[in-house]
Protein backbone atom coordinates (compact mmCIF):
# COMPACT_ATOMS: atom_id res chain seq x y z
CA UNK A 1 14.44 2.79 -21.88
CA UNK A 2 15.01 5.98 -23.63
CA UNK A 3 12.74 5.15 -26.93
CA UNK A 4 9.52 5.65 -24.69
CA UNK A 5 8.70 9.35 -24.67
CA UNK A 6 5.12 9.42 -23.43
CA UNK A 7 4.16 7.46 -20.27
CA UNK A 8 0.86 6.77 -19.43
CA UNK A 9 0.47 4.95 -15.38
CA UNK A 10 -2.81 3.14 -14.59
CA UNK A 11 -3.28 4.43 -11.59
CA UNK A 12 -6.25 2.89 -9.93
CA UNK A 13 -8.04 3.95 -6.92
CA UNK A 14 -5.12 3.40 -4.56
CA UNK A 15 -2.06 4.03 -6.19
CA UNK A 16 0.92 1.80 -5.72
CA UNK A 17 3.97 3.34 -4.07
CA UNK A 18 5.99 1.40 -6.09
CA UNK A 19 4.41 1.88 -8.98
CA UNK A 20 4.54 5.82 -8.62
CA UNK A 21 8.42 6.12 -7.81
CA UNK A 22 9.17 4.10 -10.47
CA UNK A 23 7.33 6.19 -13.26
CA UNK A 24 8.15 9.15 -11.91
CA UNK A 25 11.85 7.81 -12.07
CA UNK A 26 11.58 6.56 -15.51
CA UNK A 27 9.92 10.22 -16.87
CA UNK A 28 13.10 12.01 -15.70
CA UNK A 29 15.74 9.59 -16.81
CA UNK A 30 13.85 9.31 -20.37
CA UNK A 31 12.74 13.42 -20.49
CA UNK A 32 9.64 11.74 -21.26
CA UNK A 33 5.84 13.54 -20.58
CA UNK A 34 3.88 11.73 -17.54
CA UNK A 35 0.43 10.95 -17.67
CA UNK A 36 -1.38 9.05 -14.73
CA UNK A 37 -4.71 7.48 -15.71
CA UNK A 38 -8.01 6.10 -13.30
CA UNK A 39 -11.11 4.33 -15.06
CA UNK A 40 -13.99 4.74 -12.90
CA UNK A 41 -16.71 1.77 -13.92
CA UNK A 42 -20.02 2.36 -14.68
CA UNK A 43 -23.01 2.46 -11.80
CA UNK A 44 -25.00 -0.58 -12.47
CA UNK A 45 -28.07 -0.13 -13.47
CA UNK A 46 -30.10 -2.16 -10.78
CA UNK A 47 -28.48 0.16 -8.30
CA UNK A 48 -29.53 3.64 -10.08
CA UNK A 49 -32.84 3.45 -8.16
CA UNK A 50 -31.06 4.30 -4.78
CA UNK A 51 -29.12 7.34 -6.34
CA UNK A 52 -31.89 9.55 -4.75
CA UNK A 53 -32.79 11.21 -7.91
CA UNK A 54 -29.58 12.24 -9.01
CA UNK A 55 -28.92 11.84 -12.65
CA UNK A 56 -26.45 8.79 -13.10
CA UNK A 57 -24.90 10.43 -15.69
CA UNK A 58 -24.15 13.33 -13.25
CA UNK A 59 -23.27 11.62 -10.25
CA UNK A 60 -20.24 9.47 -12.50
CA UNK A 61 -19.28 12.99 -13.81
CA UNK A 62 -19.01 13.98 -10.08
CA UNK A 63 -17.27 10.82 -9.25
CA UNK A 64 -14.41 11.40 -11.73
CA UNK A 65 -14.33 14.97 -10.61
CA UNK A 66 -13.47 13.42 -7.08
CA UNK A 67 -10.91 11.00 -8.49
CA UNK A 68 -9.12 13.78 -10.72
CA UNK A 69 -9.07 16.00 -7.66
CA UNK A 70 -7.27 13.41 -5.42
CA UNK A 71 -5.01 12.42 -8.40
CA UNK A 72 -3.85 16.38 -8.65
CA UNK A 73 -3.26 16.24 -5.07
CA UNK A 74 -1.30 13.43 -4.64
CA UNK A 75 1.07 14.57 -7.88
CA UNK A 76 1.49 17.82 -6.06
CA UNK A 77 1.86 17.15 -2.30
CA UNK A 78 4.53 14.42 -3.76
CA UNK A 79 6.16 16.42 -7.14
CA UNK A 80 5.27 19.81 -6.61
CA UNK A 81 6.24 20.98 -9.78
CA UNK A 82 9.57 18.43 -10.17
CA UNK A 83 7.97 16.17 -12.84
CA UNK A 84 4.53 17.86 -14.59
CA UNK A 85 2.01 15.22 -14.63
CA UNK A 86 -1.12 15.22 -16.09
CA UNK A 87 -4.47 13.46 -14.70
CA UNK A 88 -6.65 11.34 -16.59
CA UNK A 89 -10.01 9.97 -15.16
CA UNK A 90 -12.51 8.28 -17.56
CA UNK A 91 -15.51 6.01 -17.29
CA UNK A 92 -15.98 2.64 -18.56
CA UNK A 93 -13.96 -0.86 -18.66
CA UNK A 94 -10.62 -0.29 -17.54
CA UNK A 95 -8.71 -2.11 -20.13
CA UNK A 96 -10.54 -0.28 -22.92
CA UNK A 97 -10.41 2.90 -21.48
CA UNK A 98 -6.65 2.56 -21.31
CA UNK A 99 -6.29 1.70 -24.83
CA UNK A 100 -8.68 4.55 -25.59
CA UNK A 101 -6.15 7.12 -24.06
CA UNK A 102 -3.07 5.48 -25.89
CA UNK A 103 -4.61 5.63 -29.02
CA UNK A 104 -6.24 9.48 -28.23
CA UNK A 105 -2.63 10.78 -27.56
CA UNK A 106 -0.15 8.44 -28.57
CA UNK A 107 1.51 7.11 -25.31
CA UNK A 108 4.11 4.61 -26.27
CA UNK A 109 4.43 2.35 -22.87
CA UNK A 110 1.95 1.70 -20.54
CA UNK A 111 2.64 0.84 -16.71
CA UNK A 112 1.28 -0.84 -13.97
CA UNK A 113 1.06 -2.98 -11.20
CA UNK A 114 0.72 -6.82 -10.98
CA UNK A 115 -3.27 -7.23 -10.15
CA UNK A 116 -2.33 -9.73 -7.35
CA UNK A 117 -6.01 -11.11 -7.16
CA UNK A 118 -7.07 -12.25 -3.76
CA UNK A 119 -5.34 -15.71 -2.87
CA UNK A 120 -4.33 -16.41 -6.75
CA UNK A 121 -0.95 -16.71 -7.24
CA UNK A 122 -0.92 -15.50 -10.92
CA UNK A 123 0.06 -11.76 -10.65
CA UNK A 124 -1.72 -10.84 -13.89
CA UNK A 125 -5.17 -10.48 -14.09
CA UNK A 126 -7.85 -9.56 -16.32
CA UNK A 127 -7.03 -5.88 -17.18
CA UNK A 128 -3.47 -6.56 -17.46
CA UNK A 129 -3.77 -9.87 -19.62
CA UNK A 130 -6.49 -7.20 -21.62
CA UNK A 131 -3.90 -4.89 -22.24
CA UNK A 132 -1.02 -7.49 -23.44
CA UNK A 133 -3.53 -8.99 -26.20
CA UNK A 134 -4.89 -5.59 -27.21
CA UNK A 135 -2.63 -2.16 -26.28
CA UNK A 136 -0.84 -1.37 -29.57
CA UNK A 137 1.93 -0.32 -27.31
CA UNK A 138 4.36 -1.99 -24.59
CA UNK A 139 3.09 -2.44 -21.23
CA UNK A 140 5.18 -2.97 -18.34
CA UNK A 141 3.65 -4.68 -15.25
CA UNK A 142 5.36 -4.36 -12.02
CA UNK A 143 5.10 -6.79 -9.29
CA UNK A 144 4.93 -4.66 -6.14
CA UNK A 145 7.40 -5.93 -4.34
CA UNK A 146 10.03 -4.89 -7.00
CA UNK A 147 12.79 -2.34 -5.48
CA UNK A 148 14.20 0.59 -7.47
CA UNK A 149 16.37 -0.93 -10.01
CA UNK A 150 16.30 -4.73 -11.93
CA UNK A 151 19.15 -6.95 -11.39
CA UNK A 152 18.57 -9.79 -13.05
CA UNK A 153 16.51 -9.50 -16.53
CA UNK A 154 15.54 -12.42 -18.42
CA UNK A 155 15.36 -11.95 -22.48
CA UNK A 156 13.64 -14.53 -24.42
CA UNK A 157 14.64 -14.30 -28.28
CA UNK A 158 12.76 -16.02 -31.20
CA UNK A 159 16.06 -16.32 -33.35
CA UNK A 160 14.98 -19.05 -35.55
CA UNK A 161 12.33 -16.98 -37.19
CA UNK A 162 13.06 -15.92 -40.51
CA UNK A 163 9.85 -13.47 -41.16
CA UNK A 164 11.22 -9.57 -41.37
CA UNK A 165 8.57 -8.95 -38.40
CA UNK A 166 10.12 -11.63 -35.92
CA UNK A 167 13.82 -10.35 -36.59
CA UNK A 168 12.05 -6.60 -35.94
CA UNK A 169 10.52 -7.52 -33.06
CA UNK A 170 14.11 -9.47 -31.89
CA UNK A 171 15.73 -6.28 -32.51
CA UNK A 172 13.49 -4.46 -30.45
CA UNK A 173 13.75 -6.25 -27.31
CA UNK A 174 18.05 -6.53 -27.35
CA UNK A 175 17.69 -2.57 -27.78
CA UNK A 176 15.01 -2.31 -24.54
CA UNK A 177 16.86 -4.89 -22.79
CA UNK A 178 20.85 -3.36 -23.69
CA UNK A 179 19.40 -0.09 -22.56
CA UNK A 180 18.08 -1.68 -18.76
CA UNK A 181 20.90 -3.43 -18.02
CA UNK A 182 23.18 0.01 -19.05
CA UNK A 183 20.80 1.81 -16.73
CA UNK A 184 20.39 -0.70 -13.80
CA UNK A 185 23.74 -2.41 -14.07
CA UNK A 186 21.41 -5.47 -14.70
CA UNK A 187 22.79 -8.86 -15.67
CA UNK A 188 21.32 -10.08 -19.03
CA UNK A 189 19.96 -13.73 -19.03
CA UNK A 190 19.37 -14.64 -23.28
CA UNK A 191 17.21 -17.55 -23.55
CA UNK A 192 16.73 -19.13 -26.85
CA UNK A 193 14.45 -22.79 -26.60
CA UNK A 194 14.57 -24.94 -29.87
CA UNK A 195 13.66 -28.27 -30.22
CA UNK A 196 13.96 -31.46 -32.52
CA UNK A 197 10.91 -33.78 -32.48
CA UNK A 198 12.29 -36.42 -34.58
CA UNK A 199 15.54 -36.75 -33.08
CA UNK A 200 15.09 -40.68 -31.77
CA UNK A 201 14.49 -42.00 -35.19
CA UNK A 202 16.85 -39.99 -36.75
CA UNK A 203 19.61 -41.32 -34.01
CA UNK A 204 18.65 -45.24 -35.46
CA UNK A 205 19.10 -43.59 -39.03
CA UNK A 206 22.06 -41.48 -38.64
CA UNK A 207 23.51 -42.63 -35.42
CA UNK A 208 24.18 -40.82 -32.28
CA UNK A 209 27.96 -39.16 -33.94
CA UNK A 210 26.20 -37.26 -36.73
CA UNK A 211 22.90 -36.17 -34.63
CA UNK A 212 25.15 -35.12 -32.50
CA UNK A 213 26.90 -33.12 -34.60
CA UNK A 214 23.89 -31.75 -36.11
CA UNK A 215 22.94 -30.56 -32.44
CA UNK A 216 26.30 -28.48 -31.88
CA UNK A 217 26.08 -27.03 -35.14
CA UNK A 218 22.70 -25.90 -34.56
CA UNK A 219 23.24 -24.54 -31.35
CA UNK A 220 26.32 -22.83 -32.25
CA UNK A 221 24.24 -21.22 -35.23
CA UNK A 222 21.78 -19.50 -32.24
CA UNK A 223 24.51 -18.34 -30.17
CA UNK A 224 25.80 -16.69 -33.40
CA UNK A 225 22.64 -15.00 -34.40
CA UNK A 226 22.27 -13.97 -30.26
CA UNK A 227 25.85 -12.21 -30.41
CA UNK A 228 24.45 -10.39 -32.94
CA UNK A 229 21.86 -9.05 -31.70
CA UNK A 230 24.10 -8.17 -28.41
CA UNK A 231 28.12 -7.36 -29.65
CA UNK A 232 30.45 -8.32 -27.60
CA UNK A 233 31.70 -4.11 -28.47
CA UNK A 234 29.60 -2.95 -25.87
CA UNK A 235 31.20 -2.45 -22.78
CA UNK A 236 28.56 -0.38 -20.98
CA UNK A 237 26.90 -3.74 -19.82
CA UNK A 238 28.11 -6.77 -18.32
CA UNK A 239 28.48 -9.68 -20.72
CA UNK A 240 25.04 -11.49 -21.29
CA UNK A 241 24.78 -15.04 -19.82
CA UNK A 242 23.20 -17.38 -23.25
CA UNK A 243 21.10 -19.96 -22.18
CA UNK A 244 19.84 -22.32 -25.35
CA UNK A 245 17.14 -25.07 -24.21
CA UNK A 246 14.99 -27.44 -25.28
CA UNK A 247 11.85 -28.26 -25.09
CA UNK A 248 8.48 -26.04 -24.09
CA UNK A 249 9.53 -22.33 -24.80
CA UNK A 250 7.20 -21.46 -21.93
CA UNK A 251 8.17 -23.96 -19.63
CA UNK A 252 12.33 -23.18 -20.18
CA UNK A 253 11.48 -19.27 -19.68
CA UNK A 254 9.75 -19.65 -16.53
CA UNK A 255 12.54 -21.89 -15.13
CA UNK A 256 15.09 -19.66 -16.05
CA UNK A 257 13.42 -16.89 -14.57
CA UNK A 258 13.19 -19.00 -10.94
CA UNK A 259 17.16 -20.20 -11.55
CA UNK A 260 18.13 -16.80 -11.74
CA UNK A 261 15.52 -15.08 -9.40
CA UNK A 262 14.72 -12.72 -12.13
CA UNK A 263 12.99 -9.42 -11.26
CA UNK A 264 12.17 -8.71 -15.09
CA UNK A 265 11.34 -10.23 -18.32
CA UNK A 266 11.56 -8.67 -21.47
CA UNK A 267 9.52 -10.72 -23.84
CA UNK A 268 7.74 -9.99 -27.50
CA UNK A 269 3.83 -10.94 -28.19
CA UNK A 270 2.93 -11.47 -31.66
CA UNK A 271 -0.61 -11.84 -32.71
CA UNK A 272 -1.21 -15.69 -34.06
CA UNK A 273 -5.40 -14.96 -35.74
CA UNK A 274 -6.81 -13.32 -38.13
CA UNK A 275 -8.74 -11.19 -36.03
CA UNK A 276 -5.92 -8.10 -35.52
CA UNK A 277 -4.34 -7.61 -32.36
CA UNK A 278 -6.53 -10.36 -30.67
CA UNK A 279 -4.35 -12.71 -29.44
CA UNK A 280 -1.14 -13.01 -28.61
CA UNK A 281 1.02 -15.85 -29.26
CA UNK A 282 0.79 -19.48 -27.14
CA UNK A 283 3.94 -19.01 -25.21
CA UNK A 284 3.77 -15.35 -24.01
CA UNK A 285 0.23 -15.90 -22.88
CA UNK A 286 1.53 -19.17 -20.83
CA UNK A 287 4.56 -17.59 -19.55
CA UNK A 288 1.96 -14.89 -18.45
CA UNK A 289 0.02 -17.56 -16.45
CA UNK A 290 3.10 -18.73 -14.65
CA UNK A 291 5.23 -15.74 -14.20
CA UNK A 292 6.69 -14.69 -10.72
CA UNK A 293 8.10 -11.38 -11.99
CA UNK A 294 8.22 -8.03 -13.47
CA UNK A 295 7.07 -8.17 -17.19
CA UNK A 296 7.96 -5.89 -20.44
CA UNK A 297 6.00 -7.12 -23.15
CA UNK A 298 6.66 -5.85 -26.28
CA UNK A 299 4.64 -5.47 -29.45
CA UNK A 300 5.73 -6.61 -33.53
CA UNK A 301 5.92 -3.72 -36.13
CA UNK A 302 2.66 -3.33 -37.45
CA UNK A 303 0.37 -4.52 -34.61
CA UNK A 304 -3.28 -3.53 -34.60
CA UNK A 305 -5.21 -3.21 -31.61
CA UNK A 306 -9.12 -4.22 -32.27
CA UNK A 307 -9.45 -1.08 -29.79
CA UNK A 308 -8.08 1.51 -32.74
CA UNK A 309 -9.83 -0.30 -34.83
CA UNK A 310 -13.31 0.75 -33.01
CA UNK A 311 -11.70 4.34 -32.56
CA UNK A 312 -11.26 4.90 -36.07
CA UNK A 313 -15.16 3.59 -37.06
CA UNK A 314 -16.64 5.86 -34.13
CA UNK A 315 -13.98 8.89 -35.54
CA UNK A 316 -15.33 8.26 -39.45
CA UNK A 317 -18.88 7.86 -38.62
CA UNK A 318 -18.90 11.37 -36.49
């Protein structure tokens, strides 16, 4: 994933072992700068009575003092100086806070763990669903468990869209997704779900010969536009497995990924309201609900977070 050049790692309170090998890894093979991030949340205001006079203002600056200091230590007792890292600590809603920092400094992927809630089995919680709808960048969320390198990478492809910023966004992820499976010596599992709604009455129209026909053409005409997108020329990687189904995109992308006990996805969000950045399209928030794996998600050309939005008011009015 050489395109990313400026990491930023959500930390936490307790970072993840996994998590911090794995960025660390990435910020060496890439040359990239390495940023590690914790978002301290407010003290609530019906506890400030008990802070024994202190200033609350004070006692969160002290807090974040504390967390910076143990965030220094850890980079050094584990680094020393093999990777630089720098230490972030701010105060506020972690999601926005996160956002906040990509925006302040331009970081261009944003990593970290699965939330793993209590007994849930969805691995994706609120800050990381937060950052998938809103970060203007691409977020990677690794499921703990996840050993050094992927193996088997699942790659959902919208190749019946037409618009300029689908095919962009298309492009995007066979580029991410080439580059893993160069670097991991992944296999590639390209998953492109159509459907046709009206194909019974057209069968008592047509009959089943020519709807049949139609059907073979049509999926030949996706494979096409997949090899495309991944030429056969490139010998680096093993040859991509194309799987074309039908039905609920969602539905066929999280059986894939169980079939093939993928340890990644590499999927594109696009934004579906008027409201910028708000939402991100039906099936990548589904397969989010569902998935049992590693997830890239990827942004569209052009994508505006509601988050830079508010950065650029505050900036003009000051």
């Amino acid at each position: 994933m050489k395109r990313f050049k400026k990491l930023l790692v959500y930390t936490g309170s307790s970072p993840d072992e996994t998590l911090i090998n794995r960025s660390v890894v990435l910020a060496m093979e890439n040359d990239a700068s390495l940023t590690w991030i914790d978002v301290i949340k407010p003290i609530p205001r019906s506890l400030r009575f008990i802070t024994g006079g202190t200033d609350p203002k004070e006692l969160e600056r002290l807090l974040v003092e504390e967390h910076r200091r143990k965030l220094v230590e850890l980079a050094g007792d584990l680094f020393d100086d093999e990777v630089p890292i720098e230490v972030v600590v701010r105060t506020g809603d972690p999601a926005t806070e996160i956002i906040r920092e990509v925006v302040d400094h331009g970081h261009d992927l944003v990593i970290k763990t699965a939330d793993n809630f209590g007994t849930s089995e969805q691995l994706f919680g609120g800050v990381a669903r937060s950052l998938i709808r809103m970060c203007p960048c691409a977020v990677l969320l690794l499921k703990s468990a996840v050993h050094g390198d992927f193996d088997q990478v699942v790659v959902p492809l919208d190749v019946e869209a037409v618009d300029e910023s689908h095919q962009s966004l298309n492009r995007s992820i066979a580029e991410i997704a080439t580059e893993i499976a160069r670097a991991d010596d992944a296999s590639l599992h390209l998953i492109a779900v159509w459907d046709f709604p009206m194909e019974a009455p057209f069968r008592q129209r047509s009959g089943d010969a020519e709807v049949d026909h139609a059907i073979e053409q049509h999926e030949a005409a996706l494979r096409a536009k997949i090899h495309q997108l991944f030429p056969k020329t490139d010998h680096s990687i093993r040859t991509p497995e194309v799987h074309l189904r039908r039905g609920s995109a969602a539905k066929a992308i999280i059986e894939l990924v169980q079939e093939v006990q993928a340890d990644l996805l590499v999927m594109g969000t696009v934004c579906r309201t008027g409201l910028a950045g708000f939402l991100i399209g039906n099936t990548a928030e589904t397969v989010l609900v569902d998935a049992t794996c590693s997830v890239l998600a990827l942004k569209p050309d052009g994508f505006v977070s509601p988050i830079s939005e508010a950065v650029e008011a505050e900036t003009s009015v000051l």
